[in-house]
C-alpha atoms as a PDB file:
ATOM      1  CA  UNK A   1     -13.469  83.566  -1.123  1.00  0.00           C
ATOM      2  CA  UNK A   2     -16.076  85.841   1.256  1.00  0.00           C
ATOM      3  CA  UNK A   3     -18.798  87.633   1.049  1.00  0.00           C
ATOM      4  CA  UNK A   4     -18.333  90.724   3.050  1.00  0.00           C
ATOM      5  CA  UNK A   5     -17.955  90.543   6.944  1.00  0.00           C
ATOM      6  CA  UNK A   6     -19.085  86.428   6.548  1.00  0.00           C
ATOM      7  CA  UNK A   7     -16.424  85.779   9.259  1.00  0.00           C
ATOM      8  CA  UNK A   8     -18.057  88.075  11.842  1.00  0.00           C
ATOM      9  CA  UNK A   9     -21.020  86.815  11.311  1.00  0.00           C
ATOM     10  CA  UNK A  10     -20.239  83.322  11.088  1.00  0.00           C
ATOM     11  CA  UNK A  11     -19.117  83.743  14.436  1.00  0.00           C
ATOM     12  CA  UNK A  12     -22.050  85.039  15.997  1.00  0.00           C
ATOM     13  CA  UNK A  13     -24.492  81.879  14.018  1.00  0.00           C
ATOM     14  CA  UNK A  14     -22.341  79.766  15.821  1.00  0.00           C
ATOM     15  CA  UNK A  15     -22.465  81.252  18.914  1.00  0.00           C
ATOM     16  CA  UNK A  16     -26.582  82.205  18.899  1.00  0.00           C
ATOM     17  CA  UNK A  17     -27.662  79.108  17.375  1.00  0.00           C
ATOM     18  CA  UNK A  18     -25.156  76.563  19.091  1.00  0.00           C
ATOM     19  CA  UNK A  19     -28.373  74.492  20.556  1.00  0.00           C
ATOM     20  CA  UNK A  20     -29.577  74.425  17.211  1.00  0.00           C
ATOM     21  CA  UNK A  21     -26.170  73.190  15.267  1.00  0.00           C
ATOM     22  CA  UNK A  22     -25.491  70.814  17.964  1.00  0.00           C
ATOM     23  CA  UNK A  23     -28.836  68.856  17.754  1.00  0.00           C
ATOM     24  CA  UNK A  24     -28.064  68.993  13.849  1.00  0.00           C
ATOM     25  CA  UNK A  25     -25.018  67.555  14.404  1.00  0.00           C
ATOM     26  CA  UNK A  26     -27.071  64.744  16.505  1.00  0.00           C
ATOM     27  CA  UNK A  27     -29.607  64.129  13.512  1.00  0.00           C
ATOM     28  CA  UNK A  28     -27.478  63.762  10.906  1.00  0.00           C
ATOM     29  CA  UNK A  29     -25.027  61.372  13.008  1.00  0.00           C
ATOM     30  CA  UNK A  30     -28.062  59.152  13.407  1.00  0.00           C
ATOM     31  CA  UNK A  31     -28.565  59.457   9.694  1.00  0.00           C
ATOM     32  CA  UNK A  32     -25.027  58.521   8.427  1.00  0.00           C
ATOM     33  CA  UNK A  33     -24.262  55.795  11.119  1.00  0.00           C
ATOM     34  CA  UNK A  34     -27.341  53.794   9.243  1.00  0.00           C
ATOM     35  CA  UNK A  35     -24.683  53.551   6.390  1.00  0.00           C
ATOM     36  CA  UNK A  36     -21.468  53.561   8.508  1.00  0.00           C
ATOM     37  CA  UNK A  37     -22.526  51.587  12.043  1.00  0.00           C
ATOM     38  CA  UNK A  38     -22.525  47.962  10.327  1.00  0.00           C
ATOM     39  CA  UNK A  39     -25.921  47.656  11.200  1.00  0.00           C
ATOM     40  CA  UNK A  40     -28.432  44.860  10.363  1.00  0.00           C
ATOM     41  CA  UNK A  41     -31.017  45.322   8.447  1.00  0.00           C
ATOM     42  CA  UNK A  42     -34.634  43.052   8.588  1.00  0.00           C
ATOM     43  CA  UNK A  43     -36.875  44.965   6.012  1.00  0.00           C
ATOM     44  CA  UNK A  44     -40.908  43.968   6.280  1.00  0.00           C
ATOM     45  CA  UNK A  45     -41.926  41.104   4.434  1.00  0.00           C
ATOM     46  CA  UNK A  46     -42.733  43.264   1.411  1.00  0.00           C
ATOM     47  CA  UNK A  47     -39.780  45.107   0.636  1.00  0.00           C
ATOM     48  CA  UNK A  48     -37.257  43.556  -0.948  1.00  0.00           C
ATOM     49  CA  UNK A  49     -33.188  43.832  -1.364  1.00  0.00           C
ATOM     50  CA  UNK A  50     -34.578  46.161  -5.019  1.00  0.00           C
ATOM     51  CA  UNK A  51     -36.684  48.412  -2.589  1.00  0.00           C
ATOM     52  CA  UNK A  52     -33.903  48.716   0.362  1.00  0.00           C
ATOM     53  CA  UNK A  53     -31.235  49.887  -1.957  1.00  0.00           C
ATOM     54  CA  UNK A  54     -33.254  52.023  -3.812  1.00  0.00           C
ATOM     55  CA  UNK A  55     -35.123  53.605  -0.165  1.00  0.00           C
ATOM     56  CA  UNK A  56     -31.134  54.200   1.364  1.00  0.00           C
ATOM     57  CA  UNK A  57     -29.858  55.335  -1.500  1.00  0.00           C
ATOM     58  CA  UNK A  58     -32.909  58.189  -1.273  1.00  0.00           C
ATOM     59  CA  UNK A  59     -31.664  58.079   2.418  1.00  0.00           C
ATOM     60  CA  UNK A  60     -28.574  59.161   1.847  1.00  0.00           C
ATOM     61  CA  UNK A  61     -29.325  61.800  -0.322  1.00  0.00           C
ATOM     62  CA  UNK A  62     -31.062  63.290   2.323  1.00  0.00           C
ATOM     63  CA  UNK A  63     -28.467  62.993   4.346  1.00  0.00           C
ATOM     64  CA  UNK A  64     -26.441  65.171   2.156  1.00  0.00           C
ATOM     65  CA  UNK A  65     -28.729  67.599   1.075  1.00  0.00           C
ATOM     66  CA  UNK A  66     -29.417  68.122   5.610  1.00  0.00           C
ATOM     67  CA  UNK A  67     -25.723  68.621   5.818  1.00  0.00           C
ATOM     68  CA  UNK A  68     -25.414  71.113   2.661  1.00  0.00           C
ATOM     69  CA  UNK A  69     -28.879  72.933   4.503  1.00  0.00           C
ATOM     70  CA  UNK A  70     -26.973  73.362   7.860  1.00  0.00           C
ATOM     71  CA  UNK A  71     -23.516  74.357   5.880  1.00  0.00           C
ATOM     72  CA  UNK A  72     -25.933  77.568   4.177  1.00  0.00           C
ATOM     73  CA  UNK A  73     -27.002  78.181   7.780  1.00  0.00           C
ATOM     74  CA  UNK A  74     -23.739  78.670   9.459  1.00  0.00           C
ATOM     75  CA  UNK A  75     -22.790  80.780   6.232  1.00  0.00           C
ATOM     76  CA  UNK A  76     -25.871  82.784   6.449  1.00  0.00           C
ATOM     77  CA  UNK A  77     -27.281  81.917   3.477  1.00  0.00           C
ATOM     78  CA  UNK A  78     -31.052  81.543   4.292  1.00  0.00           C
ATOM     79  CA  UNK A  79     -32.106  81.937   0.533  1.00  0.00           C
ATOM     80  CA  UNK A  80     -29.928  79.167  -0.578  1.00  0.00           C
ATOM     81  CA  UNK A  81     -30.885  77.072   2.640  1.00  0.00           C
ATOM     82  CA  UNK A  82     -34.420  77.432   1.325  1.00  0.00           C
ATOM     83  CA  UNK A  83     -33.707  76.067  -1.863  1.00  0.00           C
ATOM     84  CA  UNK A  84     -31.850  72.861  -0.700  1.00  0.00           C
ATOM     85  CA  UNK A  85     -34.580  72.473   2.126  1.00  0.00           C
ATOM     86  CA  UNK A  86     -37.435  72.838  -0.738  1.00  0.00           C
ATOM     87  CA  UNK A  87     -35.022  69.745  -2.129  1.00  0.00           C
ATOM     88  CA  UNK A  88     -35.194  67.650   0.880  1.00  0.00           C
ATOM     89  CA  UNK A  89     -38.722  67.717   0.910  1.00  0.00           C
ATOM     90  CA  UNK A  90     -39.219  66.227  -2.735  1.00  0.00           C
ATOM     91  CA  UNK A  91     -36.214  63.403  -1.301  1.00  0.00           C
ATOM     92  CA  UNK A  92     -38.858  63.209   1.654  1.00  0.00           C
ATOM     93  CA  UNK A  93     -41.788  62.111  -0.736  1.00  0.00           C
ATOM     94  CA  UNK A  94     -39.745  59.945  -2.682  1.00  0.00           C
ATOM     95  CA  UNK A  95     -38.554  58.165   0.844  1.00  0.00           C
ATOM     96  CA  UNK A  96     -42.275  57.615   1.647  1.00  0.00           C
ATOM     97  CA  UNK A  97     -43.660  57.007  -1.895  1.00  0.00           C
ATOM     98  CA  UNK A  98     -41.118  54.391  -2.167  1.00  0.00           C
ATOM     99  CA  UNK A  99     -40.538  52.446   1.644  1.00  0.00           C
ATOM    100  CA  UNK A 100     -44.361  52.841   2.899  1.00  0.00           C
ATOM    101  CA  UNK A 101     -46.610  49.980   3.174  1.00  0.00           C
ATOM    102  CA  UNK A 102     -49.398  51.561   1.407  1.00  0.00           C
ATOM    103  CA  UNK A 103     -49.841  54.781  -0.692  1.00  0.00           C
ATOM    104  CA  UNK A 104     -53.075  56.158  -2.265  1.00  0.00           C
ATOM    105  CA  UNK A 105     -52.949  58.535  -4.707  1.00  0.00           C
ATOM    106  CA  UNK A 106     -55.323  61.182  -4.867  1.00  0.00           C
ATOM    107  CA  UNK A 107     -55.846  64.725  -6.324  1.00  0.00           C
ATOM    108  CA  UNK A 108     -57.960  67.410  -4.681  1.00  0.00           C
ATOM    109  CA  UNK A 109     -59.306  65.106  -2.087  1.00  0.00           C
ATOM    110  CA  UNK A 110     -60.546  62.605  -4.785  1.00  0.00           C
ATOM    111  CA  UNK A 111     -58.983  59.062  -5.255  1.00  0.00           C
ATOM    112  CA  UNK A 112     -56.866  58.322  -8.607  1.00  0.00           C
ATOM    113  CA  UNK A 113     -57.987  55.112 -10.612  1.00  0.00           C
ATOM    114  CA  UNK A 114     -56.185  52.617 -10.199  1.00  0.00           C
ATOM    115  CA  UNK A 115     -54.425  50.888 -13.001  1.00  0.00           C
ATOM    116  CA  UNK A 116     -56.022  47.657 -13.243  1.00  0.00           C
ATOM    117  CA  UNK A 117     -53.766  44.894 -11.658  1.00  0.00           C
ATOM    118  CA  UNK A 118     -51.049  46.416 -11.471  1.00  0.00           C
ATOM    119  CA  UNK A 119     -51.233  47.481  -7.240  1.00  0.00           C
ATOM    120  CA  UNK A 120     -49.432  49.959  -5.881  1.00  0.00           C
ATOM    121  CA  UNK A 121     -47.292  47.640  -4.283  1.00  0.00           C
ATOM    122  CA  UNK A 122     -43.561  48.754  -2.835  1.00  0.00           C
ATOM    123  CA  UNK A 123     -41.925  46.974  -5.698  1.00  0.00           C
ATOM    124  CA  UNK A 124     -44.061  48.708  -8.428  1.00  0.00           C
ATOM    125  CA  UNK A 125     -43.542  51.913  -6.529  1.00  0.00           C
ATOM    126  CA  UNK A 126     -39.945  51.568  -6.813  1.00  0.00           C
ATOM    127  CA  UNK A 127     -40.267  50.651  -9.991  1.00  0.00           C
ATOM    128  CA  UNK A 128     -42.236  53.818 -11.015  1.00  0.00           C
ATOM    129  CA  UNK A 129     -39.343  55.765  -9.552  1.00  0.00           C
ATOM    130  CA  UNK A 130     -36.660  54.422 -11.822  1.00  0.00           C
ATOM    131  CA  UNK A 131     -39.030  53.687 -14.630  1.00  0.00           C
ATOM    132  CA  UNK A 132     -39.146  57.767 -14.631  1.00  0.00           C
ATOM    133  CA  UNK A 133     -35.617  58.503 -13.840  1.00  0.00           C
ATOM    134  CA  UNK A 134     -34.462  56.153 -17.251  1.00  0.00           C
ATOM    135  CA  UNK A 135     -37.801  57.939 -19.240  1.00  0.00           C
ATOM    136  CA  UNK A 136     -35.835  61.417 -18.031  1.00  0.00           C
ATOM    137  CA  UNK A 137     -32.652  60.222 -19.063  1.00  0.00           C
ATOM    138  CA  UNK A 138     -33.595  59.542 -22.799  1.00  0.00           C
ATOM    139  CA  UNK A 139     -35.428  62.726 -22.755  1.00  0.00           C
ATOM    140  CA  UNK A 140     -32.179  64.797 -21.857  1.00  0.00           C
ATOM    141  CA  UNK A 141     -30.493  62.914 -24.819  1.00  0.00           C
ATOM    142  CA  UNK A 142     -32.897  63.275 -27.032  1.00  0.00           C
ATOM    143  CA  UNK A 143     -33.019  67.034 -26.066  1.00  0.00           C
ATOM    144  CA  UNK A 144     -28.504  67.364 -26.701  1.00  0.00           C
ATOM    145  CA  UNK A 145     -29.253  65.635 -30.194  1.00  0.00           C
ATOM    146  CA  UNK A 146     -31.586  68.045 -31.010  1.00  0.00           C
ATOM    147  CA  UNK A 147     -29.722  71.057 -30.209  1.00  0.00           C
ATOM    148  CA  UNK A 148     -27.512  72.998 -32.570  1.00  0.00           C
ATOM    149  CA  UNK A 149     -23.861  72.113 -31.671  1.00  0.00           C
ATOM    150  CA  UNK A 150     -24.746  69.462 -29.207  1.00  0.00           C
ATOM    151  CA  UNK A 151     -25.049  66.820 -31.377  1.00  0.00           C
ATOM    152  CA  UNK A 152     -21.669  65.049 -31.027  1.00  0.00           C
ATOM    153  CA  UNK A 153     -21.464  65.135 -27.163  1.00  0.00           C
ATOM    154  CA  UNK A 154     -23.173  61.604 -26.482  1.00  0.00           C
ATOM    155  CA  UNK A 155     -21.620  58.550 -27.963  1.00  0.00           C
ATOM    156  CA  UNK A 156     -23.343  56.928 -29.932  1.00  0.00           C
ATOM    157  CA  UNK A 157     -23.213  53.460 -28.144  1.00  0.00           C
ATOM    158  CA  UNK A 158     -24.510  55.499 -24.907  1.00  0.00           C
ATOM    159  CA  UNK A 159     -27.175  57.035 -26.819  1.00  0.00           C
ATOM    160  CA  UNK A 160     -28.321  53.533 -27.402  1.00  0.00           C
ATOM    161  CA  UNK A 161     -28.051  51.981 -23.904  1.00  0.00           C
ATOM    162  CA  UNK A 162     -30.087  55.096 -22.452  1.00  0.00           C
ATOM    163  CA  UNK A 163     -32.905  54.451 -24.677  1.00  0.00           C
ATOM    164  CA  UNK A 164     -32.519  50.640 -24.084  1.00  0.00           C
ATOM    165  CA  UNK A 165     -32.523  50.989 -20.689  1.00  0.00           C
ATOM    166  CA  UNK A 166     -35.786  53.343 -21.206  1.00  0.00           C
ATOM    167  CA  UNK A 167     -37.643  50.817 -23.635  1.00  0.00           C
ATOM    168  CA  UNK A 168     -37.031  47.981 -20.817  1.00  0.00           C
ATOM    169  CA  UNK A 169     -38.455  50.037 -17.975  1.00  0.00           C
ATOM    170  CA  UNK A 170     -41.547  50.981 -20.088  1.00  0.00           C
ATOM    171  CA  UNK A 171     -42.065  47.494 -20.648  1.00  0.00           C
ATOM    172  CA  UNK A 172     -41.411  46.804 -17.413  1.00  0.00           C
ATOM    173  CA  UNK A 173     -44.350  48.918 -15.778  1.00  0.00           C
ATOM    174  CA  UNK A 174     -46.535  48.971 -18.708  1.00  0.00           C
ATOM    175  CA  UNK A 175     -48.460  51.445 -21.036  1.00  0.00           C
ATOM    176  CA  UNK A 176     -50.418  52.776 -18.622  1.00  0.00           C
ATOM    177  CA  UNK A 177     -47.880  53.304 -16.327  1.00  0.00           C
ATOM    178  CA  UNK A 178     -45.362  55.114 -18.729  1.00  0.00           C
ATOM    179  CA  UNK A 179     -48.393  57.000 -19.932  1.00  0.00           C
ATOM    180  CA  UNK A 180     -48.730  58.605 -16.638  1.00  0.00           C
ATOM    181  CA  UNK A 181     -45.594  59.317 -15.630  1.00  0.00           C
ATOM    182  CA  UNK A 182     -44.701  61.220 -18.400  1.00  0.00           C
ATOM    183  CA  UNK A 183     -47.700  63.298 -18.514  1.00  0.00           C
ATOM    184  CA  UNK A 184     -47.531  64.026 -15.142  1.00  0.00           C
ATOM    185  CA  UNK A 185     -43.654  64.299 -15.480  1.00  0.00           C
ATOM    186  CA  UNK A 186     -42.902  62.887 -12.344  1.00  0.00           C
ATOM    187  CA  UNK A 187     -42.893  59.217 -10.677  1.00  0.00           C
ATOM    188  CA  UNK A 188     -45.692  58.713  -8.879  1.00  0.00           C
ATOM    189  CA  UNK A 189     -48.550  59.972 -12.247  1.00  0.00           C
ATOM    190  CA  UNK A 190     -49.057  62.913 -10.084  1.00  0.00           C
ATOM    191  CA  UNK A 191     -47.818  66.169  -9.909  1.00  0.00           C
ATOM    192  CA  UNK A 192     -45.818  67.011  -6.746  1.00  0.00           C
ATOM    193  CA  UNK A 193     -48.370  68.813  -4.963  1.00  0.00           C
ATOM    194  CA  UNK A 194     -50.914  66.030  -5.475  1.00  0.00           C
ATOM    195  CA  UNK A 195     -48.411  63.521  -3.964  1.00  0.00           C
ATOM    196  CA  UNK A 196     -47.741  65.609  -0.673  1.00  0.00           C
ATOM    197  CA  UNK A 197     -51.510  65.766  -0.624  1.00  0.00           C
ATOM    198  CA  UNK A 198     -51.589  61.605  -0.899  1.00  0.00           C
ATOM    199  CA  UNK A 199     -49.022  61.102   1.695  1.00  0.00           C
ATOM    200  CA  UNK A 200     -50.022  63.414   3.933  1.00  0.00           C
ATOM    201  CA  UNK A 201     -48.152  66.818   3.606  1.00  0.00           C
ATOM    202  CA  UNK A 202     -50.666  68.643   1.577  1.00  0.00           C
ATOM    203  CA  UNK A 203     -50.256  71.721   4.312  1.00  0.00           C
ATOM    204  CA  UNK A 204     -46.402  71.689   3.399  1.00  0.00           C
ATOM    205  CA  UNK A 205     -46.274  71.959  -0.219  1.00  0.00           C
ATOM    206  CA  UNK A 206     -48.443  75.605  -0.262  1.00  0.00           C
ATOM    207  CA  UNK A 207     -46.687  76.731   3.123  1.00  0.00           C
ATOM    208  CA  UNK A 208     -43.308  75.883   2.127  1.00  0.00           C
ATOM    209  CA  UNK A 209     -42.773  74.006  -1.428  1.00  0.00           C
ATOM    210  CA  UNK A 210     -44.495  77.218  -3.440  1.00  0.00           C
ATOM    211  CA  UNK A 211     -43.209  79.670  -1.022  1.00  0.00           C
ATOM    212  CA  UNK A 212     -39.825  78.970  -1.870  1.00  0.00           C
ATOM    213  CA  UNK A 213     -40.154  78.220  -5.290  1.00  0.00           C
ATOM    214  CA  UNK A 214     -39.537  82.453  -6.148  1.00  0.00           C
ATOM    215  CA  UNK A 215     -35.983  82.121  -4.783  1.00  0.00           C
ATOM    216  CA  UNK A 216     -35.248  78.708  -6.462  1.00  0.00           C
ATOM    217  CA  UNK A 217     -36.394  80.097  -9.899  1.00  0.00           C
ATOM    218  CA  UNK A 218     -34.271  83.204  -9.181  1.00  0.00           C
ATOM    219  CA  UNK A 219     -38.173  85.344  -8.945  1.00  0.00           C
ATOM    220  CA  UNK A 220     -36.986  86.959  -6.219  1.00  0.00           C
ATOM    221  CA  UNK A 221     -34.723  89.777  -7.031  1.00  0.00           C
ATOM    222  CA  UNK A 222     -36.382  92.215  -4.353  1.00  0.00           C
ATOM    223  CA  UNK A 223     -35.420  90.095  -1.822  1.00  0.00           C
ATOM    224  CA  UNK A 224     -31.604  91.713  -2.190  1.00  0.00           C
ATOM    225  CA  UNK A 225     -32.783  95.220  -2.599  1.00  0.00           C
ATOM    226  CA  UNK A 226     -33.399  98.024   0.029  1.00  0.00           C
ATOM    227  CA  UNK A 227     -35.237 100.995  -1.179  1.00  0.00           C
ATOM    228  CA  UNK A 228     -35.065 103.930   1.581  1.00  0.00           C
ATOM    229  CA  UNK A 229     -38.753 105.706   1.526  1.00  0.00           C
ATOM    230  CA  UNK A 230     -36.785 108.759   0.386  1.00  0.00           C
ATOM    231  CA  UNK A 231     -36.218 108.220  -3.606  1.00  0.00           C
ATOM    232  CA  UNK A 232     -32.972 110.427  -3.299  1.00  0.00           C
ATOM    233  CA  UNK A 233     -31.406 108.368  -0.290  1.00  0.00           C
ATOM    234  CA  UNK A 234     -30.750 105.660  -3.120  1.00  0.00           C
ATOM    235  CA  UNK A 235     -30.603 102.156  -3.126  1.00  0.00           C
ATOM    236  CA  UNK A 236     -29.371  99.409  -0.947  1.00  0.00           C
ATOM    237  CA  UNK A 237     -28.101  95.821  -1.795  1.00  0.00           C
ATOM    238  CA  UNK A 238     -27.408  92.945   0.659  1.00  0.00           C
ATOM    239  CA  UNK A 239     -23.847  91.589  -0.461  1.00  0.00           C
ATOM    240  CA  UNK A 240     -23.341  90.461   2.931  1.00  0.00           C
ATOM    241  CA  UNK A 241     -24.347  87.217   4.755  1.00  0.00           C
ATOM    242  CA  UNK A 242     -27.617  87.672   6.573  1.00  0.00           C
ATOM    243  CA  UNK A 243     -29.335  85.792   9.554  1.00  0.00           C
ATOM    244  CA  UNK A 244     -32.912  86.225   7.621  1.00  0.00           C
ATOM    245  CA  UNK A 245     -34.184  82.836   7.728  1.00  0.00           C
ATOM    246  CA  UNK A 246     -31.699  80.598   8.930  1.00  0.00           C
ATOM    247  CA  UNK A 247     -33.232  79.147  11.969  1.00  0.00           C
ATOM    248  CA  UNK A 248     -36.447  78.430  10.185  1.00  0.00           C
ATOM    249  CA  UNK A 249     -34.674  76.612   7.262  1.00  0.00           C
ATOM    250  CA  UNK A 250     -32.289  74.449   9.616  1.00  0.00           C
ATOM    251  CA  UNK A 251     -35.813  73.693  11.406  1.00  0.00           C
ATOM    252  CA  UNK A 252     -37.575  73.080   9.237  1.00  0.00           C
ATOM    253  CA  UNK A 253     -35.091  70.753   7.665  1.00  0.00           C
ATOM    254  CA  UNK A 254     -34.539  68.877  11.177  1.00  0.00           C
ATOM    255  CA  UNK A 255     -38.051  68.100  11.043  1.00  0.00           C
ATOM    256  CA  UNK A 256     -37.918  66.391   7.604  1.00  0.00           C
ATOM    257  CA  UNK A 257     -34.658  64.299   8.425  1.00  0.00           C
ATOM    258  CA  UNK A 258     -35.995  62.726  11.562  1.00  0.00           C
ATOM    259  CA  UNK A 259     -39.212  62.172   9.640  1.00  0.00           C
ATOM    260  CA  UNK A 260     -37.530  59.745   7.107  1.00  0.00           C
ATOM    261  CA  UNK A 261     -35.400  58.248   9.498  1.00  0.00           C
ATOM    262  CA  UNK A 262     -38.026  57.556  11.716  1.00  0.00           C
ATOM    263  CA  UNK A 263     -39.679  55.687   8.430  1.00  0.00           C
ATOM    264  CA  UNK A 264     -36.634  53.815   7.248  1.00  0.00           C
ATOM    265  CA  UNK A 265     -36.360  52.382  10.877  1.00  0.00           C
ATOM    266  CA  UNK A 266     -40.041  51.383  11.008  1.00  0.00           C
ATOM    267  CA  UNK A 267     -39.679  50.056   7.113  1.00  0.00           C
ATOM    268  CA  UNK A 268     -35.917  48.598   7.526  1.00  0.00           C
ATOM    269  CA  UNK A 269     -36.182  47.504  11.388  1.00  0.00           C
ATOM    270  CA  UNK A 270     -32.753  49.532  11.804  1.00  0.00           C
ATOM    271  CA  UNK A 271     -33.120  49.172  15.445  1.00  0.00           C
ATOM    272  CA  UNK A 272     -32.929  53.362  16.024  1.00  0.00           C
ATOM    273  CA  UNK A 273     -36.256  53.858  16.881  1.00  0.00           C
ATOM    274  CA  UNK A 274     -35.508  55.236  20.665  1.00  0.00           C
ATOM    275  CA  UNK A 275     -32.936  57.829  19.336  1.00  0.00           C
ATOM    276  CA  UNK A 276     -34.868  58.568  16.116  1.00  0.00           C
ATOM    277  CA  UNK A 277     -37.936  59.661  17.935  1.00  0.00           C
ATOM    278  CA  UNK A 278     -36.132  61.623  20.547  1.00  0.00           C
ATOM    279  CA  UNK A 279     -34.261  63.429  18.041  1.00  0.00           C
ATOM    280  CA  UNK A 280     -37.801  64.156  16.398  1.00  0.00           C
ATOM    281  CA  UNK A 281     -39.225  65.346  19.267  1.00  0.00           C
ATOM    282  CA  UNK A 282     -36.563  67.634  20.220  1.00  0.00           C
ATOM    283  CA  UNK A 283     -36.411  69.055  16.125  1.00  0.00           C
ATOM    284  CA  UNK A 284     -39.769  70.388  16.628  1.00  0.00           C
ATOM    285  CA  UNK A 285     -38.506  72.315  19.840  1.00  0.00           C
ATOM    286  CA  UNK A 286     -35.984  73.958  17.575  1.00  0.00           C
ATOM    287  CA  UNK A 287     -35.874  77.719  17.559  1.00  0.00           C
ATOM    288  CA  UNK A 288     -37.533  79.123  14.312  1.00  0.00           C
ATOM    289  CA  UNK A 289     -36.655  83.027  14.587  1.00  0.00           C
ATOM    290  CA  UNK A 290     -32.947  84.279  15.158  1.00  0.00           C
ATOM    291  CA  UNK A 291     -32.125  85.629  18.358  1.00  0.00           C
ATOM    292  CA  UNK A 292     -31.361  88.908  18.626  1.00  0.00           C
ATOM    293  CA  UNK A 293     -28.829  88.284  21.316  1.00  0.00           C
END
């Protein structure tokens, strides 16, 4: 299976960006070797084992989702690399909503009250983020039952455990909790744009979050059409790979992975912190535009 002349230009990716995929290589080594190097882990005294599993296992999907961004690259696939990129960067607010110290939520600037004693802490956080995922579950089975012809396709002793398994994380982070989660429909009571803005990427969710929102909600047919300023020349469609935004997505995604790593390592004392840093530091060296030659 090819798209037309994808070898050629696989070829010349690898050859114009081969600083670029070999530092990728580099970052995402770092990444996996947390899971594969046997490494010891000393979390800070307020994360527990609940909070490590729950931070790696977020790790590791960004792991994955880096490696599926660098796969669309060397394909030249720059729309799709977009999309899984726009991915990484919801896996990077989860990372820092869940393994920071402190978060404080705000929207537009102006602090969110607080739920009264019931702190922000890392476990609640953590909490919050599989209180939601369970509260999503049930709502996807409620939503088969519901529809015509879908009825039948959950057992019925599943159908009970997922709402179960809901009811007890309700109860475990209380009304007001579960209240604004599902309002909000997303962990953290807020919307995603007002949790970049809380932890500090408010400039990334308008510059790159919303920008490539028209490709991941397939709004971007014109992207794939060429229309010649002479109506009778006709029309154009690119079938074929393309080098239009490759570097930038591979980038841009370099910067995120070392960014979480970096955190994990603080959070987890992984003992990376020399090669994590470096790696950052030469990610935001990374060339942006393709080269022309």
């Amino acid at each position: 299976m090819r798209l037309p002349h994808e070898d050629e230009l696989r070829a010349v990716i690898q050859q114009r960006l081969e600083p670029e995929l070999r530092l990728a290589t580099e970052i995402l080594d770092l990444g996996t070797r947390i899971f594969t190097s046997g490494r010891r882990i000393t979390p800070a005294e307020d994360i527990d084992d609940f909070v490590v599993m729950v931070g790696l296992g977020l790790l590791d999907k960004a792991c994955k989702q880096y490696r599926a961004v660098g796969a669309m690259v060397e394909f030249g696939l720059g729309d799709v690399a977009d999309s899984i990129a726009r991915m990484m960067f919801e896996s990077m607010l989860a990372i820092h909503f869940v393994l920071r110290a402190e978060v404080n939520l705000t929207r537009n600037g102006v602090p969110v009250d607080p739920v009264p004693n019931r702190p922000l802490t890392t476990r609640l956080r953590t909490s919050l983020y599989l209180a939601n995922d369970a509260i999503n579950g049930r709502k996807l089975v409620r939503g088969l039952l519901q529809t015509p012809g879908l009825e039948n396709h959950v057992a019925p002793e599943i159908r009970v455990t997922i709402e179960q398994h809901a009811t007890e994380w309700e109860g475990e982070i209380g009304e007001e909790w579960t209240a604004r989660i599902t309002n909000a429909r997303g962990y953290a009571g807020v919307s995603v744009q007002y949790l970049a803005e809380s932890l500090g990427f408010a400039e990334l969710y308008p510059s790159v979050y919303r920008i490539s929102s028209s490709g991941v909600h397939a709004a971007n047919a014109a992207s794939f059409i060429d229309l010649d300023d002479d109506a009778e020349s006709g029309v154009r469609f690119s079938a074929s790979s393309n080098t239009g935004g490759i570097a930038n997505a591979l980038g841009f995604a370099s910067l995120m992975l070392t960014n979480v790593i970096m955190l994990a390592d603080h959070r987890l004392k992984l003992g990376i912190e020399t090669q994590a840093v470096a790696l950052h530091e030469r990610a935001q060296h990374m060339r942006l535009d393709f080269p022309d030659e």
